[in-house]
N, C-alpha and C. Protein backbone atom coordinates (compact mmCIF):
# COMPACT_ATOMS: atom_id res chain seq x y z
N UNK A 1 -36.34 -16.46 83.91
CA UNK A 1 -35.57 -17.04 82.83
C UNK A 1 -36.52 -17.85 81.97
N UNK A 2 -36.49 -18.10 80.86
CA UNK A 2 -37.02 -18.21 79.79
C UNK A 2 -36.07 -19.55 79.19
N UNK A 3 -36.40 -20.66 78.75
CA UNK A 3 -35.86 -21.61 78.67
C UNK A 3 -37.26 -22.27 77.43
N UNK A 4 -36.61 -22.11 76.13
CA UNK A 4 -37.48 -22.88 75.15
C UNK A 4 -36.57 -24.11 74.91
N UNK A 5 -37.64 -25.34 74.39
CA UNK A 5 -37.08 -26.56 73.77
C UNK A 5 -37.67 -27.02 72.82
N UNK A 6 -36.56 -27.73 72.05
CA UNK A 6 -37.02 -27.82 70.71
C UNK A 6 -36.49 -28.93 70.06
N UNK A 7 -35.93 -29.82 71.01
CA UNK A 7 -35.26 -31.04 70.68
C UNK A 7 -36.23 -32.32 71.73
N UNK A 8 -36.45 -33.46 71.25
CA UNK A 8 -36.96 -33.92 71.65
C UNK A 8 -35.93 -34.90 72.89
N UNK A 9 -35.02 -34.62 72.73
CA UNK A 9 -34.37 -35.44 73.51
C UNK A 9 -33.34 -34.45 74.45
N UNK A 10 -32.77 -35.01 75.61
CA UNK A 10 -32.30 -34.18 76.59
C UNK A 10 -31.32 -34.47 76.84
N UNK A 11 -29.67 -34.45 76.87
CA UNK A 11 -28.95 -35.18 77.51
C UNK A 11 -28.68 -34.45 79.07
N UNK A 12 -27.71 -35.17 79.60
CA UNK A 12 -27.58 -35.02 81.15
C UNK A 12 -27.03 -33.15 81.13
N UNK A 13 -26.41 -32.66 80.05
CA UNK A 13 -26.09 -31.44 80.62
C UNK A 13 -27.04 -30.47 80.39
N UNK A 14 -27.97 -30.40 79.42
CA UNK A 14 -29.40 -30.03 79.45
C UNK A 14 -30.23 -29.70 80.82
N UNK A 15 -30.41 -31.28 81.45
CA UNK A 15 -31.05 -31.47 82.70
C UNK A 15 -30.25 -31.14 83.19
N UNK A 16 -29.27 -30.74 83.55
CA UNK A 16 -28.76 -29.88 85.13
C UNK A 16 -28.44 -28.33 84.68
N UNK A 17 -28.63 -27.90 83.27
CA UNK A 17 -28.88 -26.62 82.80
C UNK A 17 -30.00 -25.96 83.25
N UNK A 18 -31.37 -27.13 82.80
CA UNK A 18 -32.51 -27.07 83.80
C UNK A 18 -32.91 -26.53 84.66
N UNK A 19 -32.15 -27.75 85.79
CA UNK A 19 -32.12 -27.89 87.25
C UNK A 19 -31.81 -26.44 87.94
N UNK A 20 -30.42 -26.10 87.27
CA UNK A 20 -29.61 -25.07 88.21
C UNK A 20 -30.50 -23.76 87.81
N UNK A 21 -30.90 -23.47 86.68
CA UNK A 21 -31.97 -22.72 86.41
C UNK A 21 -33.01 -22.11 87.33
N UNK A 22 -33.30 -23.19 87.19
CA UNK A 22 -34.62 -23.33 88.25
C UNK A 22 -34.06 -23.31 89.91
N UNK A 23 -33.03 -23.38 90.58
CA UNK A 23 -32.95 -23.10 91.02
C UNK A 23 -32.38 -22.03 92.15
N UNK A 24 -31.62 -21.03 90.78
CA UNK A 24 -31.00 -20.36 90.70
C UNK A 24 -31.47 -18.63 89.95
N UNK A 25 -33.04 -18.79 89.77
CA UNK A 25 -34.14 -17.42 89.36
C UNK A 25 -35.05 -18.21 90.11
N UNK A 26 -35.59 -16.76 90.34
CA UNK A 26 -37.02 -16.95 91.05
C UNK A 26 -38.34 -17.03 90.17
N UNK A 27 -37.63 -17.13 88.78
CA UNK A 27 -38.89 -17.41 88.11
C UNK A 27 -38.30 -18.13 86.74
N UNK A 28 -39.08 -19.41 86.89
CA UNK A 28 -38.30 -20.44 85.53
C UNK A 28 -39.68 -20.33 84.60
N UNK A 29 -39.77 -20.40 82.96
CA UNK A 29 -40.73 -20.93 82.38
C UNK A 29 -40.16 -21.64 81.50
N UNK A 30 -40.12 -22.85 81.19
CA UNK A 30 -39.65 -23.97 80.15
C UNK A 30 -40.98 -24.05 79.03
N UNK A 31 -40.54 -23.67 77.55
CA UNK A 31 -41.85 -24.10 76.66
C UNK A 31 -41.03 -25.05 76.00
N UNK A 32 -41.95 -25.99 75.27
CA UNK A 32 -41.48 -26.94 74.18
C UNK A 32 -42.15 -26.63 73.10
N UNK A 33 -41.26 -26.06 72.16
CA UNK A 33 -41.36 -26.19 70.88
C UNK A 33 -41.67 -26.91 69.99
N UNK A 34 -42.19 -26.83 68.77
CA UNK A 34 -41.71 -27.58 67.56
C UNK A 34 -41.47 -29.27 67.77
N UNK A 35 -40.47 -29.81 67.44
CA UNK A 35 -39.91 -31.21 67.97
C UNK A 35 -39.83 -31.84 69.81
N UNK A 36 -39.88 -30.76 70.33
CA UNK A 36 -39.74 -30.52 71.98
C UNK A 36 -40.96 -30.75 72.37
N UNK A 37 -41.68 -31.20 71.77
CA UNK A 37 -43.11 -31.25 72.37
C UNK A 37 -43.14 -32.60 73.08
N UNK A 38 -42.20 -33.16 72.21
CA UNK A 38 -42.24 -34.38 72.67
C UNK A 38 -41.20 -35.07 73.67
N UNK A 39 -40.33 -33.97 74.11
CA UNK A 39 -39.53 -33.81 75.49
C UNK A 39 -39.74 -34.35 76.34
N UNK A 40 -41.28 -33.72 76.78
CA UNK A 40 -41.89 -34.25 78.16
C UNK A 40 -42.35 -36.03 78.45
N UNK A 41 -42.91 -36.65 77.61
CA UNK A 41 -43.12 -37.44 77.50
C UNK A 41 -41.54 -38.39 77.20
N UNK A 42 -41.09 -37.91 76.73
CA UNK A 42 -39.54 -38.71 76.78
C UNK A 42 -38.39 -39.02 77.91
N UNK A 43 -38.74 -37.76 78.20
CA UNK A 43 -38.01 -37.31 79.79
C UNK A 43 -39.19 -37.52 80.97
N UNK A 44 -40.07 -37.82 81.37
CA UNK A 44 -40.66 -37.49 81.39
C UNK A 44 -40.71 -37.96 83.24
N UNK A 45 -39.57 -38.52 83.92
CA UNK A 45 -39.74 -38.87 85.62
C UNK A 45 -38.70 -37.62 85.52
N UNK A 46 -37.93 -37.45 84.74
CA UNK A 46 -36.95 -35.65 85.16
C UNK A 46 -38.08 -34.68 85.53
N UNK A 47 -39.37 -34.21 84.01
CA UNK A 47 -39.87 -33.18 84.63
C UNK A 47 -40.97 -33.46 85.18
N UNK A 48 -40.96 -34.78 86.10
CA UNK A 48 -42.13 -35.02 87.05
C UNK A 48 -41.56 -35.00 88.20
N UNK A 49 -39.84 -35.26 88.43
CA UNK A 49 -39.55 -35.11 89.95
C UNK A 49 -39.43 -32.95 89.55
N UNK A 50 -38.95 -32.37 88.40
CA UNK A 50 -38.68 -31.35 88.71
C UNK A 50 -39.89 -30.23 89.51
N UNK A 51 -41.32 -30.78 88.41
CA UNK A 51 -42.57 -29.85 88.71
C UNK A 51 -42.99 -30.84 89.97
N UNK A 52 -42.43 -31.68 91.19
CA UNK A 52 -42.65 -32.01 92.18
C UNK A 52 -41.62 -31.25 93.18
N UNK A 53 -40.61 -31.12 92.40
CA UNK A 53 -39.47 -30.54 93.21
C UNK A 53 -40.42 -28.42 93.58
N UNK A 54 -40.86 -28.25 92.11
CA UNK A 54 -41.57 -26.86 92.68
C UNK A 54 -43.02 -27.07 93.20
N UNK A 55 -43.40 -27.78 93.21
CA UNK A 55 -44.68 -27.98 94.21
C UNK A 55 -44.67 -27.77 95.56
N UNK A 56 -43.67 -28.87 96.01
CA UNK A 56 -42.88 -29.00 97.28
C UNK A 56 -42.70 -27.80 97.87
N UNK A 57 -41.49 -27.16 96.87
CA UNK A 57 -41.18 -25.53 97.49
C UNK A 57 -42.08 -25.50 98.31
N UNK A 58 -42.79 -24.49 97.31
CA UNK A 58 -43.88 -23.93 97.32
C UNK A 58 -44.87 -24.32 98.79
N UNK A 59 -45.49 -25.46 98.75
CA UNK A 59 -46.00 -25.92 99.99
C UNK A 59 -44.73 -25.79 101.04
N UNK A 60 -43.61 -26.06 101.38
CA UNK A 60 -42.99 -25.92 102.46
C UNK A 60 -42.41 -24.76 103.15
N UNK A 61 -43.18 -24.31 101.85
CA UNK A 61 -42.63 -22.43 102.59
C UNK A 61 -43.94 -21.18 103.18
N UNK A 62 -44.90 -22.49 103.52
CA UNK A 62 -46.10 -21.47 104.30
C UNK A 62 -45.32 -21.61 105.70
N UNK A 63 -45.00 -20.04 105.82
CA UNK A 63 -44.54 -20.00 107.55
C UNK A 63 -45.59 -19.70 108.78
N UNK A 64 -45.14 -20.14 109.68
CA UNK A 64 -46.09 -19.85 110.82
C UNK A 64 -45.78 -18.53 111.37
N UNK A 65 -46.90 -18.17 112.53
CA UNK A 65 -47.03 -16.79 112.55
C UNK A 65 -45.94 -16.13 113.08
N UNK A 66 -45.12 -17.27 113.69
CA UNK A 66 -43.69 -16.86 114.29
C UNK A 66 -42.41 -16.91 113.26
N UNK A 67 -42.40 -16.96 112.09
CA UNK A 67 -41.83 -16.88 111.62
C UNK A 67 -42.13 -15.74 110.01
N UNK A 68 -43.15 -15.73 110.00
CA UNK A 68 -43.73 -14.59 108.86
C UNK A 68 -42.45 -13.51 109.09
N UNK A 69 -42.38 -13.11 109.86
CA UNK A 69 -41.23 -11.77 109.47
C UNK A 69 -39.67 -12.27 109.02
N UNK A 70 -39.74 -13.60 108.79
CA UNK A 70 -38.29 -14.37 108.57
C UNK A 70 -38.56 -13.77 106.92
N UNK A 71 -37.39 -14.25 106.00
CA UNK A 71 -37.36 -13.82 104.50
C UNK A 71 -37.68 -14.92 103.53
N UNK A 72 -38.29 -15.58 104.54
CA UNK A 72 -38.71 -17.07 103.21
C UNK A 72 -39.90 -17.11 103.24
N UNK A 73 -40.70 -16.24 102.33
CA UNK A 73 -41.48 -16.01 101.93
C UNK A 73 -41.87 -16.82 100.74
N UNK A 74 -43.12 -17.40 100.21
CA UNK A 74 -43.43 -17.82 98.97
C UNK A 74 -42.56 -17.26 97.97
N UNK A 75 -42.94 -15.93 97.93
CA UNK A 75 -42.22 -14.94 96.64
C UNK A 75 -41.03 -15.01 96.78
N UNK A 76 -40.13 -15.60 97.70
CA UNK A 76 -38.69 -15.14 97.67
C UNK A 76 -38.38 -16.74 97.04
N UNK A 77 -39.11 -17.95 96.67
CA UNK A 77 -38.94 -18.93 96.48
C UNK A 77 -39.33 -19.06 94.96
N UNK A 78 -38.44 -19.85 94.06
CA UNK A 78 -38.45 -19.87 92.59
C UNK A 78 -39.59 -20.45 92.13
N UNK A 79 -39.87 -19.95 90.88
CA UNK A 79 -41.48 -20.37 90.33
C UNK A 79 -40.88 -21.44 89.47
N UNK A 80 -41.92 -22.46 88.99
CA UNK A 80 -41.68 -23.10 87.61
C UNK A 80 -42.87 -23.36 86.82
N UNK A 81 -42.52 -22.56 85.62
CA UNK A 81 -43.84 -23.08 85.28
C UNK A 81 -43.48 -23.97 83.51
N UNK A 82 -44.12 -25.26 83.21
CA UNK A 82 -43.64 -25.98 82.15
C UNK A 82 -45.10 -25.85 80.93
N UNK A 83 -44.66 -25.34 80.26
CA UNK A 83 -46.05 -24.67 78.84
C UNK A 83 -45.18 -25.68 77.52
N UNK A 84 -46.25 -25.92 76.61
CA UNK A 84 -45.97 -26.32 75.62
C UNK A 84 -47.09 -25.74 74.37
N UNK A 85 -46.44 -25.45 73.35
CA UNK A 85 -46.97 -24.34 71.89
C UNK A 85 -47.91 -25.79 71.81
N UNK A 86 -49.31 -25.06 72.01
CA UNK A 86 -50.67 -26.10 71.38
C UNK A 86 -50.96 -26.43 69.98
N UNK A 87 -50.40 -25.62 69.40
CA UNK A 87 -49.67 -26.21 67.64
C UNK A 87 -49.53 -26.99 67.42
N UNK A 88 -47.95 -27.05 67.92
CA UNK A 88 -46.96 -27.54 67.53
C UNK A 88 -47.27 -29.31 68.08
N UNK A 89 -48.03 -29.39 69.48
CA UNK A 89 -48.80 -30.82 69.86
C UNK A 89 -49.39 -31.26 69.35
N UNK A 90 -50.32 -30.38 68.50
CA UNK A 90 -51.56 -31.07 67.67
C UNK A 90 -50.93 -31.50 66.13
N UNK A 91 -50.15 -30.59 65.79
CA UNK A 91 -49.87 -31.09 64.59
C UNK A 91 -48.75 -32.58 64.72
N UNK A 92 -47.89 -32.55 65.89
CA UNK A 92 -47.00 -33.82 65.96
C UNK A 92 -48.09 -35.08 66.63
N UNK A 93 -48.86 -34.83 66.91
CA UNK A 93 -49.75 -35.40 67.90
C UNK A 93 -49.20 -36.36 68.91
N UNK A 94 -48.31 -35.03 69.34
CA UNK A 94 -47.47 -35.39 70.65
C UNK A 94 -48.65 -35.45 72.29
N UNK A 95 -48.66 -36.59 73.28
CA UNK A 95 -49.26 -36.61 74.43
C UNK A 95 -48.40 -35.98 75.66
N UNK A 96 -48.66 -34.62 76.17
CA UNK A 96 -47.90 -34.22 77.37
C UNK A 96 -48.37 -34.59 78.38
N UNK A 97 -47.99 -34.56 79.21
CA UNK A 97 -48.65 -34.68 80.69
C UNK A 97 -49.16 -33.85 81.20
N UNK A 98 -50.44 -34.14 82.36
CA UNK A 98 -51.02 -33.40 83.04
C UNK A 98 -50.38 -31.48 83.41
N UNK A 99 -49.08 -31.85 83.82
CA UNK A 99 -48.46 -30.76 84.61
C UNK A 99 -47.93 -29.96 83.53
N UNK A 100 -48.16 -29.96 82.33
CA UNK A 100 -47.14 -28.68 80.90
C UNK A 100 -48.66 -28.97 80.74
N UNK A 101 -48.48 -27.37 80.51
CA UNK A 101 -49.99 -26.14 80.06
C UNK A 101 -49.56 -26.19 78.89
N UNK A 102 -50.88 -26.29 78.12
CA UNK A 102 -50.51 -25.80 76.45
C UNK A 102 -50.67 -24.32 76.70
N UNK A 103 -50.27 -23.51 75.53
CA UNK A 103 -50.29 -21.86 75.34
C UNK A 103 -50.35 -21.90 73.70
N UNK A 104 -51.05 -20.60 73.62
CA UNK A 104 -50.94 -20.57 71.95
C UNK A 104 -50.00 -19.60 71.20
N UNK A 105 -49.71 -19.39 70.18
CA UNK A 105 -48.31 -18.26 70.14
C UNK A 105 -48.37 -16.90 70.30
N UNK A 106 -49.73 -16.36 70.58
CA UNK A 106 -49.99 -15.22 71.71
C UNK A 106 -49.35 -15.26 73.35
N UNK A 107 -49.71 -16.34 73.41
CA UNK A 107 -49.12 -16.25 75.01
C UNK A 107 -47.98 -16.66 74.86
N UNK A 108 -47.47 -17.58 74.12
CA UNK A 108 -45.71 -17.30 73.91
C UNK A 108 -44.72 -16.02 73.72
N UNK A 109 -45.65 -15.16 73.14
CA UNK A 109 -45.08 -13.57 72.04
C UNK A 109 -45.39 -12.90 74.59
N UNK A 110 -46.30 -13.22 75.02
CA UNK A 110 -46.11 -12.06 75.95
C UNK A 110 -45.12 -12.98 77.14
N UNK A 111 -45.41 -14.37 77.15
CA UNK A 111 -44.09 -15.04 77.97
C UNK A 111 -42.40 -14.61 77.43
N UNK A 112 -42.80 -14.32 76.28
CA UNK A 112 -41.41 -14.28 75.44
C UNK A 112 -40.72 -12.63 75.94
N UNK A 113 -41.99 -11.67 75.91
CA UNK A 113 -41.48 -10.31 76.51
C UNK A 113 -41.29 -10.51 77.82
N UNK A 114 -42.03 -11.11 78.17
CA UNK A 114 -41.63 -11.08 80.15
C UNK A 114 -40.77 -11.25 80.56
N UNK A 115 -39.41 -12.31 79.60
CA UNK A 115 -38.29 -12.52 80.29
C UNK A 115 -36.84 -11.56 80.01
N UNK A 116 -36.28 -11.23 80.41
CA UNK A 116 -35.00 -10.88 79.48
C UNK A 116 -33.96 -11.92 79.62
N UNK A 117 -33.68 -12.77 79.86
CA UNK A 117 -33.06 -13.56 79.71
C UNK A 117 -33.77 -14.74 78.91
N UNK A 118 -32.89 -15.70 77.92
CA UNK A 118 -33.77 -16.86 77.21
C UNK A 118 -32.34 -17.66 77.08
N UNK A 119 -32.60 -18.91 77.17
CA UNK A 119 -31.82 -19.75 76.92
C UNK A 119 -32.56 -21.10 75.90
N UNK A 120 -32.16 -21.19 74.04
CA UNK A 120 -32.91 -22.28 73.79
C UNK A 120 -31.92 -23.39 73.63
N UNK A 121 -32.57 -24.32 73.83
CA UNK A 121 -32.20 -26.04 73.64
C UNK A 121 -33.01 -26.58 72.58
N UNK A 122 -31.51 -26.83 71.62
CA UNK A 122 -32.03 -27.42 70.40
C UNK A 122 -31.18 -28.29 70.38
């Protein structure tokens, strides 16, 4: 799922639009747009517990050798990944945090084919 933003501000049904997102595909990518660049930094303990919430996964799902044939596998566990248009930062001279990758609108145009589903927040 494919989830662009473009508003700098989030209210509560946003963040559990988010949330359930992400935890509900096995593969989330959130970009910030335009005005959204400046999302992260606004919101910014939401998408630090969220990209802690997929870290976590992620680490708690290395199984031991007795359990490898169980179905909780890394891959069966949801991705998140949080990108922001390197543009659109430089020209607002918006500061993101460590954890949102800039991308340039090449890698937006092939994130943008990868998904079939998109949901934007404006």
């Amino acid at each position: 799922m494919l989830i662009t933003i473009s508003t700098p501000n989030l209210g509560t049904e946003y963040k559990q639009l988010i949330e359930a997102t992400y935890e509900q595909s096995t593969s989330t990518h959130v970009v910030f747009v335009g005005d959204g660049v400046y999302a992260p930094a606004l919101n910014s303990a939401f998408f630090e517990q969220l990209a802690n919430s997929a870290a976590n996964t992620v680490k708690s799902t290395v199984a031991s050798p007795v359990e490898s044939t169980t179905k909780n596998s890394v891959e069966d566990k949801p991705t998140l990944n949080l990108s922001f248009l390197s543009t659109d930062a430089a020209t607002r001279g918006a500061n993101l945090p460590e954890h949102v990758n800039p991308i340039s609108h090449k890698e937006l145009a092939a994130i943008s084919a990868k998904y079939q589903h998109w949901i934007p927040l404006s």
